[in-house]
C-alpha atoms as a PDB file:
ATOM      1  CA  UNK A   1     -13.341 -14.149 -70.951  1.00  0.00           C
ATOM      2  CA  UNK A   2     -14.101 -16.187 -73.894  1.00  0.00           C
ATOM      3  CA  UNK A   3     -14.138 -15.088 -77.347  1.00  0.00           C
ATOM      4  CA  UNK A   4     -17.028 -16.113 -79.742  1.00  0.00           C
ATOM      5  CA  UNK A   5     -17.121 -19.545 -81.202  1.00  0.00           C
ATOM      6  CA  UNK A   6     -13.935 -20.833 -79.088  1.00  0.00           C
ATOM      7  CA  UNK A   7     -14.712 -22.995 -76.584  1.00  0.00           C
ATOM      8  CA  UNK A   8     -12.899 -23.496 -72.816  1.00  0.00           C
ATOM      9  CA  UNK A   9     -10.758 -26.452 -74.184  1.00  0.00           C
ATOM     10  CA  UNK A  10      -8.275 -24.482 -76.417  1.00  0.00           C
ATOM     11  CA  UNK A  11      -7.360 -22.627 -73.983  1.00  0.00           C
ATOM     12  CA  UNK A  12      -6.580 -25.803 -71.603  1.00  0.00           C
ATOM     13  CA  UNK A  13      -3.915 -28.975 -72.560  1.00  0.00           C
ATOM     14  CA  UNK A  14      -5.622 -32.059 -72.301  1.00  0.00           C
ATOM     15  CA  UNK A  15      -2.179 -33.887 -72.028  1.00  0.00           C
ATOM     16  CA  UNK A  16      -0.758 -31.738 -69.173  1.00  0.00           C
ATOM     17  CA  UNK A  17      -3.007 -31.231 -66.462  1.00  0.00           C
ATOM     18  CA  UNK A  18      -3.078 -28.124 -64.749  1.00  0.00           C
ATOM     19  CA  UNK A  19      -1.796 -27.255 -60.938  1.00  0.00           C
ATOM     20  CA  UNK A  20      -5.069 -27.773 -59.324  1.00  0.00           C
ATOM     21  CA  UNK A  21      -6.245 -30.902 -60.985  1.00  0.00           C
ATOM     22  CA  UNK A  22      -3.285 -32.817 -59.212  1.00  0.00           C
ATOM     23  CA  UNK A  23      -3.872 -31.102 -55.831  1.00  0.00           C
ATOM     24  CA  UNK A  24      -6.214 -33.270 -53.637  1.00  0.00           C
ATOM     25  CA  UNK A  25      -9.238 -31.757 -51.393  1.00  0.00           C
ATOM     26  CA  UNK A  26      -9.879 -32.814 -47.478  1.00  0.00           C
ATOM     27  CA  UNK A  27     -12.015 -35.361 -48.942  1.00  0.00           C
ATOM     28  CA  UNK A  28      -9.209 -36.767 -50.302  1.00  0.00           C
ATOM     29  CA  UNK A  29      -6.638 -36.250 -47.946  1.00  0.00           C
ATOM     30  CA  UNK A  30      -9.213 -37.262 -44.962  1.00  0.00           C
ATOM     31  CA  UNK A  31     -10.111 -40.733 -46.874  1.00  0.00           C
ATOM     32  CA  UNK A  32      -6.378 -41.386 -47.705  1.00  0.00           C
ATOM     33  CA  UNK A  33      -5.288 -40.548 -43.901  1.00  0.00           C
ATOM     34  CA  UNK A  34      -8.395 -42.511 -42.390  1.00  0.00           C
ATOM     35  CA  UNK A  35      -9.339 -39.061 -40.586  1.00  0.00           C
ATOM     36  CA  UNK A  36     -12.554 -36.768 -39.857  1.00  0.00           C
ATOM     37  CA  UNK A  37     -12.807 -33.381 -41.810  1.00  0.00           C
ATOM     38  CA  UNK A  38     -12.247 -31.659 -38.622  1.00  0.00           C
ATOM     39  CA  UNK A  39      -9.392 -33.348 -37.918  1.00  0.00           C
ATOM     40  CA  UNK A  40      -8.052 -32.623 -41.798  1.00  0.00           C
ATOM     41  CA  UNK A  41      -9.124 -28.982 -40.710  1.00  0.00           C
ATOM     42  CA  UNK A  42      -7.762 -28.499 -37.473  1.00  0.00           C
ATOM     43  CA  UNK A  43      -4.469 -30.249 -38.177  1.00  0.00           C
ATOM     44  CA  UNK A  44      -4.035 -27.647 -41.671  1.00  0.00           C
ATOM     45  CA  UNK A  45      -4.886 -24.809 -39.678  1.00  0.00           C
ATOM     46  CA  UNK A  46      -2.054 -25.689 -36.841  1.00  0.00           C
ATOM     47  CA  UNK A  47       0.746 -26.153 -39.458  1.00  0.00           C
ATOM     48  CA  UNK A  48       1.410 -29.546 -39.146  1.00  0.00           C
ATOM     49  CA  UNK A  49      -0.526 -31.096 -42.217  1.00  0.00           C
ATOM     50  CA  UNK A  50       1.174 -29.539 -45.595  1.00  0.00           C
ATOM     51  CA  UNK A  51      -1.292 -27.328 -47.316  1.00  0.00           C
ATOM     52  CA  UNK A  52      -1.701 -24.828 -50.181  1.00  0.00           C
ATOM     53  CA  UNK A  53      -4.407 -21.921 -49.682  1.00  0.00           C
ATOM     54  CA  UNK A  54      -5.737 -20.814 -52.744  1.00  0.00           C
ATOM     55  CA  UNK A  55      -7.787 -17.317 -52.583  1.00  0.00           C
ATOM     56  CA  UNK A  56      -6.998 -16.842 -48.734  1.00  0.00           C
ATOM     57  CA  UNK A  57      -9.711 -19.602 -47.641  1.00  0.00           C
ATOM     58  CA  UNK A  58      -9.741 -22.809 -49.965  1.00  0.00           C
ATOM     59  CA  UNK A  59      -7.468 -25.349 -48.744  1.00  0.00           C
ATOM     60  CA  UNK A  60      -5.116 -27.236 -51.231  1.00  0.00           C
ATOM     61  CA  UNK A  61      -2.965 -30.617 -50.713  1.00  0.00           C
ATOM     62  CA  UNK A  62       0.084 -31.792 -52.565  1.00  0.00           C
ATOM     63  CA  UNK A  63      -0.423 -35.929 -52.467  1.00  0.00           C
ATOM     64  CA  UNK A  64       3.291 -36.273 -52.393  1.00  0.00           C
ATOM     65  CA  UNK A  65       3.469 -34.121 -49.148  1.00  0.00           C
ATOM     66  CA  UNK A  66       0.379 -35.915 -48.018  1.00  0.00           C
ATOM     67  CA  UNK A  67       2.376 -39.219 -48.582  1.00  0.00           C
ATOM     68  CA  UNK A  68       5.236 -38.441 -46.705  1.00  0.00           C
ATOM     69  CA  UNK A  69       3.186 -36.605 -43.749  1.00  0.00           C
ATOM     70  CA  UNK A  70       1.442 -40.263 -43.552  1.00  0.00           C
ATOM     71  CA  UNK A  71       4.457 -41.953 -43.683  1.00  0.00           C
ATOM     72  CA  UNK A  72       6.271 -39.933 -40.855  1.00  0.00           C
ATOM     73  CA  UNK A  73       2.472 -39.864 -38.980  1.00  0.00           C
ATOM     74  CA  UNK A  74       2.477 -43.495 -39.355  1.00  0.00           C
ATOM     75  CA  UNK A  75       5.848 -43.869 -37.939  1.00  0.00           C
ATOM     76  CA  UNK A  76       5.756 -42.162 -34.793  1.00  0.00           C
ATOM     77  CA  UNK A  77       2.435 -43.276 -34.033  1.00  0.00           C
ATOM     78  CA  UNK A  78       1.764 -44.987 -30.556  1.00  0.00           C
ATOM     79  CA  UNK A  79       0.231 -47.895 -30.458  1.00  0.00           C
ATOM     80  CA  UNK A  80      -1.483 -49.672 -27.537  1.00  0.00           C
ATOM     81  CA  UNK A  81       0.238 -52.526 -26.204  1.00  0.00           C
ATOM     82  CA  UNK A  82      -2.309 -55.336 -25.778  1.00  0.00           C
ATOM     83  CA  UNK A  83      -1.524 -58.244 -22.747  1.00  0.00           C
ATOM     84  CA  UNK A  84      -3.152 -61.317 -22.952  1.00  0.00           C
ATOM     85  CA  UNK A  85      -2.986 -63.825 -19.453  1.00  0.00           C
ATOM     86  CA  UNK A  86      -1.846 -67.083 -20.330  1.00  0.00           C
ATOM     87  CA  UNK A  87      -2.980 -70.404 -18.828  1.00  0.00           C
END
């Protein structure tokens, strides 16, 4: 509720953002990863990508969490081992 004549910005530091500002959305988190929405989606939903719900449905993520998921992610990934003939 604002009062008359004060606008949105005095209530709100422009030096300090605030909580959500900082969080990133699965747009973020799926172009920083390299991943699909779904896979942002199903992988929050299962536990095993650090998320914050906000109101019960909207989806949150901590880029410091995100970091280190992608840095674990990235170490334990397989890769394919690629043969090449010789001669």
């Amino acid at each position: 509720m604002s009062v008359k004549g004060e606008s949105h910005e005095q209530f709100f530091s422009l030096e300090e953002p605030s909580l959500a500002e900082s969080l990133w959305t699965w747009k973020e988190v799926s172009k920083f990863l390299r991943v699909s929405r779904s896979w942002v989606y199903h992988h929050a939903e299962a536990g095993t990508l650090p998320c914050v719900r906000i109101g019960g449905y909207l989806l949150r993520f901590e880029p410091e969490e995100i970091r280190a998921f992608a840095a674990q992610w990235k170490a334990t990934q397989v890769r394919p081992l690629v043969l090449r003939r010789t001669g």
